[in-house]
Protein backbone atom coordinates (compact mmCIF):
# COMPACT_ATOMS: atom_id res chain seq x y z
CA UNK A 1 35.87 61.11 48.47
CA UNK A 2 33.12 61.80 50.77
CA UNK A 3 30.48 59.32 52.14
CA UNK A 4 27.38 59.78 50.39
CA UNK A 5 24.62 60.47 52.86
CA UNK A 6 22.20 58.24 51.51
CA UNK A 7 24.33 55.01 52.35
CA UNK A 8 25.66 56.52 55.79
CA UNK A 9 24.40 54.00 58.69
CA UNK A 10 22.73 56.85 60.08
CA UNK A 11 20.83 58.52 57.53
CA UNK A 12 17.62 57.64 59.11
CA UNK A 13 18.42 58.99 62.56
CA UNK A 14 16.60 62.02 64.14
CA UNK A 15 18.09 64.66 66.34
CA UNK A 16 18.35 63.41 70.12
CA UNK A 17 14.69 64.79 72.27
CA UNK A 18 14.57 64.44 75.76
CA UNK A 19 11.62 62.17 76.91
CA UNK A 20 10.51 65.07 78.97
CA UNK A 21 10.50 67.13 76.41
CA UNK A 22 12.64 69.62 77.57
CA UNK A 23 16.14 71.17 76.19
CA UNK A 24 18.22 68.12 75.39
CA UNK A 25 21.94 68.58 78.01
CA UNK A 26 23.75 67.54 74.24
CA UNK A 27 23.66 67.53 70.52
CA UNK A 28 23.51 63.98 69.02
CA UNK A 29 21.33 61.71 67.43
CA UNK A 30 19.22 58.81 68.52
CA UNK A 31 20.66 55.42 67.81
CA UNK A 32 19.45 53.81 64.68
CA UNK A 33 17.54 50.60 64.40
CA UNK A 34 19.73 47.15 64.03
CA UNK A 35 18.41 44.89 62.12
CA UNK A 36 18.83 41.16 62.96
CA UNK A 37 22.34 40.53 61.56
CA UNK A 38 23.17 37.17 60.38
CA UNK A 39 25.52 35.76 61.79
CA UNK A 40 27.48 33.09 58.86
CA UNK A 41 30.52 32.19 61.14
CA UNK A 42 31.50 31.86 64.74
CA UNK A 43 34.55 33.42 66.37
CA UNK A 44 36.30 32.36 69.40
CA UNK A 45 37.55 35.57 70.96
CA UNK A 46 41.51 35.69 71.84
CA UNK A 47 43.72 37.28 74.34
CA UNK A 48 44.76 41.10 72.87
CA UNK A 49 41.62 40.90 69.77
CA UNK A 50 40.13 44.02 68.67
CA UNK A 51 37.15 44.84 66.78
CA UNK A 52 38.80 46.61 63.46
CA UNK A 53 41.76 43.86 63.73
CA UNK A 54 38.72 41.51 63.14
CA UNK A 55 37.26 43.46 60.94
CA UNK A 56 40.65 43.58 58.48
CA UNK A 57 40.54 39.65 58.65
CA UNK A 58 37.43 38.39 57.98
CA UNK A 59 36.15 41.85 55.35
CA UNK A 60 39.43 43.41 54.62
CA UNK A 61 38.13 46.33 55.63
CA UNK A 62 38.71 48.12 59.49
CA UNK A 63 36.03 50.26 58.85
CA UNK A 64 33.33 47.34 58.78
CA UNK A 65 34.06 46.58 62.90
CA UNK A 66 30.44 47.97 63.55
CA UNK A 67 28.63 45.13 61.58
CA UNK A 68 30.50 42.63 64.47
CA UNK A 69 29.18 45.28 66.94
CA UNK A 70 25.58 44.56 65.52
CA UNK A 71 25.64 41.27 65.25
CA UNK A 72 26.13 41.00 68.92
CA UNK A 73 24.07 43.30 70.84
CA UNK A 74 25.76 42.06 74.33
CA UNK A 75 28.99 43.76 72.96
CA UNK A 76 27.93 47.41 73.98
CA UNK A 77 31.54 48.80 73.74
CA UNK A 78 34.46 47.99 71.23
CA UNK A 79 36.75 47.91 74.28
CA UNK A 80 34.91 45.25 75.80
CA UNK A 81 36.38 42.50 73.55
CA UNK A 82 39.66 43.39 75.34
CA UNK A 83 38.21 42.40 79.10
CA UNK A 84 39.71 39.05 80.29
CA UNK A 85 36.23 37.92 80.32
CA UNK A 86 35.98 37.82 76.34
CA UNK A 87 38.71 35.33 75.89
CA UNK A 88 36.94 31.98 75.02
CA UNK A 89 33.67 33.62 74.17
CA UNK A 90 32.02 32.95 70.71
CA UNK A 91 31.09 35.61 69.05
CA UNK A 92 29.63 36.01 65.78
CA UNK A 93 30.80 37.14 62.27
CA UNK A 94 28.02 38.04 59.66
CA UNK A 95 28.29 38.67 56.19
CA UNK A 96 30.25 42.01 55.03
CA UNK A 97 26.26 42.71 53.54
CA UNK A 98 22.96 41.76 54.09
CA UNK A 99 21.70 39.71 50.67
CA UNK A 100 18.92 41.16 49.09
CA UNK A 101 15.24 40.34 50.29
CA UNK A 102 13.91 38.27 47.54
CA UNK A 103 10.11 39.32 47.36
């Protein structure tokens, strides 16, 4: 079962341009727009954590590591929850999805 483009993260990203306008050096796309994630529980980050280990505990899910990613924009690389400097930090957990905007 593929992923059906029109819930992929990315859907609404464009092809990577140069800001110069000329030949972009690689193929990719631009990064898509976070929206303010909401953040329902804090985390205390532990020695050895990673971000789908997380992920499996609190959605049940590995794949859903990027909505931890987005709820905390000063965590710029999965990785980075393994630095020594992590351990202690609070870090936030938001919901597995966004409720619905009541209009």
């Amino acid at each position: 079962m593929g992923i059906n483009p029109k819930d992929a993260r990315y859907r609404d990203t464009l092809n990577y341009v140069r800001p110069d306008g000329g030949r972009p050096v690689f193929r990719g796309m631009r990064p898509r727009r976070i929206k303010n994630a909401t953040g329902v529980l804090e985390h205390i980050v532990h020695e050895d954590e990673r971000l789908d280990i997380l992920a499996l505990h609190y959605y049940n899910d590995t794949r859903r590591w990027w909505r931890i990613v987005d709820a905390n924009p000063d965590i710029i690389f999965g990785g980075d929850l393994l630095l020594n400097e992590m351990v202690g930090l609070i870090i936030l957990i938001p919901r597995v999805v966004e409720p619905e905007s009541v209009s």
